[in-house]
Protein backbone atom coordinates (compact mmCIF):
# COMPACT_ATOMS: atom_id res chain seq x y z
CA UNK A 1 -65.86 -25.21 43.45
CA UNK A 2 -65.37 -22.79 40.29
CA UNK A 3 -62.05 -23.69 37.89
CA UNK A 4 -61.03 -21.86 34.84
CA UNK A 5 -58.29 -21.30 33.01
CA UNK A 6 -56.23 -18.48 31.38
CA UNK A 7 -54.51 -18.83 28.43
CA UNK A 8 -51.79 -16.28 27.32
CA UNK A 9 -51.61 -16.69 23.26
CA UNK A 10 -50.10 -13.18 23.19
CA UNK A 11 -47.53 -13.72 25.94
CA UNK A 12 -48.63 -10.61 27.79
CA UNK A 13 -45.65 -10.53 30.07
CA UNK A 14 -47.25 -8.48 32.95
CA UNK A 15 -48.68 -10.07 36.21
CA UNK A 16 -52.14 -10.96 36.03
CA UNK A 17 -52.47 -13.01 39.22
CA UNK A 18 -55.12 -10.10 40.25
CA UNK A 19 -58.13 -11.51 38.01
CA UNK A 20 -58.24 -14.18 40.78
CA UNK A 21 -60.33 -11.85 42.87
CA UNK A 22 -62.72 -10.47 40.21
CA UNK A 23 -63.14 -13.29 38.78
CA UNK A 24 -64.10 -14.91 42.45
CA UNK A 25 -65.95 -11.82 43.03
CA UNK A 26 -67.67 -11.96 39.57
CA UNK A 27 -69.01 -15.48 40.80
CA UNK A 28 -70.08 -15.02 44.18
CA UNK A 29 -72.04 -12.22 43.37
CA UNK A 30 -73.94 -14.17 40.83
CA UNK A 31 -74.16 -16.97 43.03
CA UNK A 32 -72.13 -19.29 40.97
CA UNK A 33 -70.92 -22.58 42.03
CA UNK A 34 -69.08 -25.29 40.54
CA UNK A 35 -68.44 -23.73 36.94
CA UNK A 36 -65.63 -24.25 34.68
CA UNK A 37 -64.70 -21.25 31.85
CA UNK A 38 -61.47 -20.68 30.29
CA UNK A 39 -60.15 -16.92 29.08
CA UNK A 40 -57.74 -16.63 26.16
CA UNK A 41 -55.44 -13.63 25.41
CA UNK A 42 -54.96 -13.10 21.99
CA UNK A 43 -53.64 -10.91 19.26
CA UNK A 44 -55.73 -8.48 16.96
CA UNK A 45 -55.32 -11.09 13.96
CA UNK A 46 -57.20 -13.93 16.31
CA UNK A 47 -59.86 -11.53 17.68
CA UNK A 48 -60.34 -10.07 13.83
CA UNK A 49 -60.57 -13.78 12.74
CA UNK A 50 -62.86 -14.66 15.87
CA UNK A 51 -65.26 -11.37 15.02
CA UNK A 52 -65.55 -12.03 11.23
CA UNK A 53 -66.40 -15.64 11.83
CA UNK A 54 -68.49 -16.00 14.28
CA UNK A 55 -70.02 -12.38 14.19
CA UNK A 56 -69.51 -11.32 10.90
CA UNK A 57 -68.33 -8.28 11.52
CA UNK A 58 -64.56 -7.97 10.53
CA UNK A 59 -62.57 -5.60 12.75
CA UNK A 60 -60.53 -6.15 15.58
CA UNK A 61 -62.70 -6.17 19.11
CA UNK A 62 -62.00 -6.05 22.72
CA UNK A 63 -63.31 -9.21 23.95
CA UNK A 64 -65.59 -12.07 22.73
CA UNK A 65 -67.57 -14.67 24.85
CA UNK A 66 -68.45 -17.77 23.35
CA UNK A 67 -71.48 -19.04 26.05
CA UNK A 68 -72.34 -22.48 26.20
CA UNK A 69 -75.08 -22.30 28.05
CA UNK A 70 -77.06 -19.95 25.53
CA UNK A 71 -80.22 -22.26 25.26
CA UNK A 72 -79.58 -24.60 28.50
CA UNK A 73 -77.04 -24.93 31.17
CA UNK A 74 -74.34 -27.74 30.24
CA UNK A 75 -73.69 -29.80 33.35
CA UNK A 76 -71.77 -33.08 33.44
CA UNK A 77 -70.73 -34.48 36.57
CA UNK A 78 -72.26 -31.74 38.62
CA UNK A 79 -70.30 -28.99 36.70
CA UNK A 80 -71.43 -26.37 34.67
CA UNK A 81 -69.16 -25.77 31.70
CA UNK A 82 -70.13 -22.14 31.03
CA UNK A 83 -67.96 -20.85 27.90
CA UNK A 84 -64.88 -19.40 26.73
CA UNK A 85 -63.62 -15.47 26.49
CA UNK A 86 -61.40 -14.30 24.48
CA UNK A 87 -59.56 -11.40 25.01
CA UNK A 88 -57.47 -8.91 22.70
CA UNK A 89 -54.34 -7.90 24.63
CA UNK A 90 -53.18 -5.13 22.16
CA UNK A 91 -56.70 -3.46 22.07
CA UNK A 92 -57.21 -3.18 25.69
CA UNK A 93 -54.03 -1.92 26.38
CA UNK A 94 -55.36 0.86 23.18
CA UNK A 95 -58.58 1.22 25.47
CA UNK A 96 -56.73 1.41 28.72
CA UNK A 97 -54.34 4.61 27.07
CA UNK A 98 -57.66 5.76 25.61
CA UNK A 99 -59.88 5.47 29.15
CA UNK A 100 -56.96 6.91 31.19
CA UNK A 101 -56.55 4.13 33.56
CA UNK A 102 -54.59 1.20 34.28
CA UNK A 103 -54.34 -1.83 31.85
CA UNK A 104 -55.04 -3.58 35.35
CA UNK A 105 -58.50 -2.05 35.49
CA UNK A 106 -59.27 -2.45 31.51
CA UNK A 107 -58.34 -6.11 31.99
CA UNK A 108 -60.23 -6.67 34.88
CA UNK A 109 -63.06 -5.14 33.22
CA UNK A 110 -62.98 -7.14 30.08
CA UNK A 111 -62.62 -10.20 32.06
CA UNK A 112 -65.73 -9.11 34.24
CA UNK A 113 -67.77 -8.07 31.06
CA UNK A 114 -66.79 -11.22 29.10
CA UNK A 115 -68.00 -14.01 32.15
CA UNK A 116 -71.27 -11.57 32.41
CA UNK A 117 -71.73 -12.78 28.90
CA UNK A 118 -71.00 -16.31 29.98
CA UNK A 119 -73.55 -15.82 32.48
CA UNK A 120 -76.62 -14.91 30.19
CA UNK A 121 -76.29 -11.01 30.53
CA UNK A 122 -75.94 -9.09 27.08
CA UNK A 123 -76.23 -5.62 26.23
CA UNK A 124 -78.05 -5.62 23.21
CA UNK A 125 -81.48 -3.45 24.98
CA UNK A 126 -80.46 -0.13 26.28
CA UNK A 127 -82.31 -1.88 29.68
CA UNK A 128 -80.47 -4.67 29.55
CA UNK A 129 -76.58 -2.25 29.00
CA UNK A 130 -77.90 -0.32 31.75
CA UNK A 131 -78.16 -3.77 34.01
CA UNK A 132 -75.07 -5.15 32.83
CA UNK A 133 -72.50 -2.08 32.96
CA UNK A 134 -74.10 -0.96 36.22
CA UNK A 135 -73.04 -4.90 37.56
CA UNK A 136 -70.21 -4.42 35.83
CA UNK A 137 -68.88 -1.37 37.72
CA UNK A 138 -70.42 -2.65 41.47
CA UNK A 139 -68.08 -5.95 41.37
CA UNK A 140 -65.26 -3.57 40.35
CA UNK A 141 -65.55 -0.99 42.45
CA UNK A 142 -65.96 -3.66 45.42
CA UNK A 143 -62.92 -5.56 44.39
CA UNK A 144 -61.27 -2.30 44.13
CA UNK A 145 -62.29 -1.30 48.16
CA UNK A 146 -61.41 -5.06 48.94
CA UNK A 147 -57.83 -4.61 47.99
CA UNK A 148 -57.44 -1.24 49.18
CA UNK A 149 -58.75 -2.44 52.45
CA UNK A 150 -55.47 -5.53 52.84
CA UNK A 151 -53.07 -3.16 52.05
C-alpha cells in the first residue's frame, strides 16, 4: 500500500482532497507499490531558499523534488521511501492565472510532475521532456475523464 503525506506550510485554504486520485493514478500507472513520499506547500521565501540551496539558482520556482532514490531505491521494511516535493502555492496559483486554467489543474500538475521526479523521470534531454510531459498530460487527462465519468 502507497502512504504520503501533504503538508500545508502556506495554509492554502482551498480543498485539495482531489490529489488523492492523481496521485493514485500517478502510481498505478507506474506500477508503484508500497511507497511512502510526502508533498509540502510552501511560500515563495521557502521555495527561493530551497532553489538557491540545493540548486543554486536563486529565484522563486514552481515545485522541487528532493528523490531519494537517485542512486538506489531506499527500502526498509518492504517500503520504498521515495522523496519529498515541495510545492510553491503563490507561484502556481501565478501559473494557473498565466495558463488559463484552474489552480485545481496547475496543482494537480505540479503534484504529478514533482512524484515523476520522485520516480527517476527528469527533463533535462529534450527526449527525455518529451517522455515526461507527454506522461504527464496522459495521467491527467485520464483522471480528468475518470471524474467526469462519476459525476
Amino acid at each position: 500500500m502507497n502512504d504520503y503525506s501533504i503538508t500545508n506550510e502556506f495554509g492554502y485554504n482551498k480543498d485539495y482532497s482531489y490529489l488523492d486520485s492523481v496521485i493514485k493514478r500517478t502510481l498505478k500507472w507506474e506500477k508503484v507499490k508500497n511507497a511512502n513520499f510526502s508533498i509540502v506547500f510552501v511560500d515563495n521565501e521557502k521555495i527561493q531558499e530551497l532553489n538557491k540551496n540545493y540548486r543554486h539558482i536563486d529565484k522563486v520556482t514552481d515545485v522541487i523534488s528532493f528523490a531519494f532514490e537517485d542512486n538506489q531505491k531506499v527500502v526498509y521494511n518492504n517500503i520504498r521511501f521515495l522523496g519529498e516535493i515541495f510545492i510553491c502555492i503563490p507561484r502556481m496559483i501565478e501559473q494557473a492565472e498565466l495558463y488559463g486554467h484552474s489552480e485545481e489543474r496547475e496543482l494537480a500538475f505540479l503534484v504529478v510532475h514533482g512524484l515523476l521526479h520522485l520516480l527517476g523521470y527528469d527533463h533535462m534531454e529534450k527526449e527525455d521532456e518529451e517522455v515526461m510531459f507527454a506522461m504527464q498530460e496522459k495521467i491527467l487527462d485520464e483522471d480528468e475523464r475518470t471524474k467526469r465519468k462519476k459525476d
